[in-house]
Protein backbone atom coordinates (compact mmCIF):
# COMPACT_ATOMS: atom_id res chain seq x y z
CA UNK A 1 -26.24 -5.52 -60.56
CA UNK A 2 -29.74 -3.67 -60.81
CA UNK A 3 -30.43 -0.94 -58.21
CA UNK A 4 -33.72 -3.39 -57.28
CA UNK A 5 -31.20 -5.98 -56.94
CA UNK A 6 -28.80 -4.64 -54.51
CA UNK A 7 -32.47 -3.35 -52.34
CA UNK A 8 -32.60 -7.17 -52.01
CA UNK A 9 -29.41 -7.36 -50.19
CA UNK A 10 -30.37 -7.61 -46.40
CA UNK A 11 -29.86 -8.43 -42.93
CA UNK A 12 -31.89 -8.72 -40.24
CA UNK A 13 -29.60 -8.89 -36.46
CA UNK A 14 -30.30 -8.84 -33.43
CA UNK A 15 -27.68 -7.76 -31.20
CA UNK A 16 -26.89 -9.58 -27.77
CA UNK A 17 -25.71 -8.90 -24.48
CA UNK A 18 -22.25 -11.06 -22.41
CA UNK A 19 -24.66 -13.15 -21.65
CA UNK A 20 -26.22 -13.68 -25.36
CA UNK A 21 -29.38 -11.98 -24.39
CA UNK A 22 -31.35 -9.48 -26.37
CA UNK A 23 -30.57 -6.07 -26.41
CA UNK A 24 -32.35 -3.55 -28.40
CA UNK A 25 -34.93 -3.78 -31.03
CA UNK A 26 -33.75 -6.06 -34.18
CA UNK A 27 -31.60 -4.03 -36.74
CA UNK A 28 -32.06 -4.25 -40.81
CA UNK A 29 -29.09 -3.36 -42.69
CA UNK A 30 -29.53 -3.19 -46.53
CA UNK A 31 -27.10 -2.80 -49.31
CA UNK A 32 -23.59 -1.92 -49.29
CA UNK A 33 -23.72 -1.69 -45.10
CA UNK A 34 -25.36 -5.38 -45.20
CA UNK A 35 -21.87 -6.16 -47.65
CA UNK A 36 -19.61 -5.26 -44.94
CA UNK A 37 -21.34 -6.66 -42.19
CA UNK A 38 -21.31 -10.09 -43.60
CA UNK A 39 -17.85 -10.09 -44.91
CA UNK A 40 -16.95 -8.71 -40.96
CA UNK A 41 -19.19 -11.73 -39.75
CA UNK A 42 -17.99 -14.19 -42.25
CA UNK A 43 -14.20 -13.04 -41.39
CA UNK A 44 -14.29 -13.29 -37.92
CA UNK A 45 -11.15 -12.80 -35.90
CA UNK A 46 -8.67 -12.38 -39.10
CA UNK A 47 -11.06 -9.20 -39.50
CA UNK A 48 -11.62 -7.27 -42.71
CA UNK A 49 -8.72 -5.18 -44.54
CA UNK A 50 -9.58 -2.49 -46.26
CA UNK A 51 -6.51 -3.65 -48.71
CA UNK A 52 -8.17 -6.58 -49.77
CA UNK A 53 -11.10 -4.80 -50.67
CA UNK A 54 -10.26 -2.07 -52.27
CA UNK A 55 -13.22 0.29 -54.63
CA UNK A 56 -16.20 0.17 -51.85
CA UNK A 57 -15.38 2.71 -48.95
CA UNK A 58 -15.00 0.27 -46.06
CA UNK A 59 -14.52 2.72 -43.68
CA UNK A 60 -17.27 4.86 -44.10
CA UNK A 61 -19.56 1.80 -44.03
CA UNK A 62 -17.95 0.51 -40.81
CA UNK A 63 -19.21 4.03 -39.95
CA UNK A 64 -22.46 2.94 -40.71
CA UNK A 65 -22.94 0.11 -38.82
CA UNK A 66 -21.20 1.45 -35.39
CA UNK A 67 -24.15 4.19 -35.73
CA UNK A 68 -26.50 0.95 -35.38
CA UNK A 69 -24.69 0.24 -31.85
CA UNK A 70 -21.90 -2.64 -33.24
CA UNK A 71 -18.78 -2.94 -31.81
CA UNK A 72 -15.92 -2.64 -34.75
CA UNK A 73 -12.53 -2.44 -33.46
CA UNK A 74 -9.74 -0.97 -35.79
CA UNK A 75 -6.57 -1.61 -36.75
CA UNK A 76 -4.26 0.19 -38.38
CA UNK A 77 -1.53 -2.35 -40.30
CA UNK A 78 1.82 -1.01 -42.54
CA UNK A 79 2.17 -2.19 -46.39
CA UNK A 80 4.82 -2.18 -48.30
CA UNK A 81 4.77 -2.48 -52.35
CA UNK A 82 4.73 -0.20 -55.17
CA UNK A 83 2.64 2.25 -52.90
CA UNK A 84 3.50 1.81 -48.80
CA UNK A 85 1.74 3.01 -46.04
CA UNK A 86 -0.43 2.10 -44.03
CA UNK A 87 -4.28 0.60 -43.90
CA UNK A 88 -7.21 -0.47 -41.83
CA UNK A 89 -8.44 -3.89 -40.70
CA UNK A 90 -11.46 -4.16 -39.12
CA UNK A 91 -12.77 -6.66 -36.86
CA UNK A 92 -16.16 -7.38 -35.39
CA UNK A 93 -16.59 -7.47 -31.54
CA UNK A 94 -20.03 -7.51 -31.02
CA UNK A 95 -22.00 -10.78 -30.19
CA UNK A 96 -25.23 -10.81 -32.77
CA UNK A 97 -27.72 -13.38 -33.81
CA UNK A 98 -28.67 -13.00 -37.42
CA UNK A 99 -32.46 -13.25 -37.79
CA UNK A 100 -33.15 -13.27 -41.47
CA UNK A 101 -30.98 -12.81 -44.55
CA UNK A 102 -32.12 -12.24 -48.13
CA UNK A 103 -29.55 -11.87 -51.12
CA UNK A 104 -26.56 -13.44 -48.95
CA UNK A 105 -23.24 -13.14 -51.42
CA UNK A 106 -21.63 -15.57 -53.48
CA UNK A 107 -18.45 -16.50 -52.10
């Protein structure tokens, strides 16, 4: 991928209240933040492991996008295997309507 292909890679959100109103002004997230966010959207309650996706730095992207105001909870789960320990899953709490979308992933 191009670095003016992965600029094409957005989201456009709005995030919403209990009550699914409007809170905020609308958000853009581009590139590697808009990745995670629709992987955590497209994942829903099962959440997204940083195990299953391992190269891109998941956490510090989750970072990202809790700077932007979403709520991301995390939790930490044990592995065993050739390496055990431990890793994070993250899961998306915050109610959001998604605007406009440009580049979405292949599955």
């Amino acid at each position: 991928m191009s670095v003016s292909n992965r600029a094409h890679l957005r989201i456009r959100i709005q995030l919403l209240d209990d009550d699914s109103n409007p809170t905020g002004f609308p958000i853009t997230v581009v590139g590697r933040e808009y990745w995670i966010l629709r992987k955590l959207v497209d994942a829903g309650e099962a959440g997204v492991s940083s195990l299953e996706n391992i190269g891109p730095r998941v956490a510090h992207y989750v970072f990202k996008l809790r700077g932007y105001g979403l709520a991301i909870e995390t939790i930490i789960e044990k592995h065993g295997g050739a390496y055990p320990g431990h890793h994070a899953r993250y899961r998306l709490h915050s109610k959001l309507l998604v605007l406009d979308e440009a580049g979405r992933l292949a599955a």
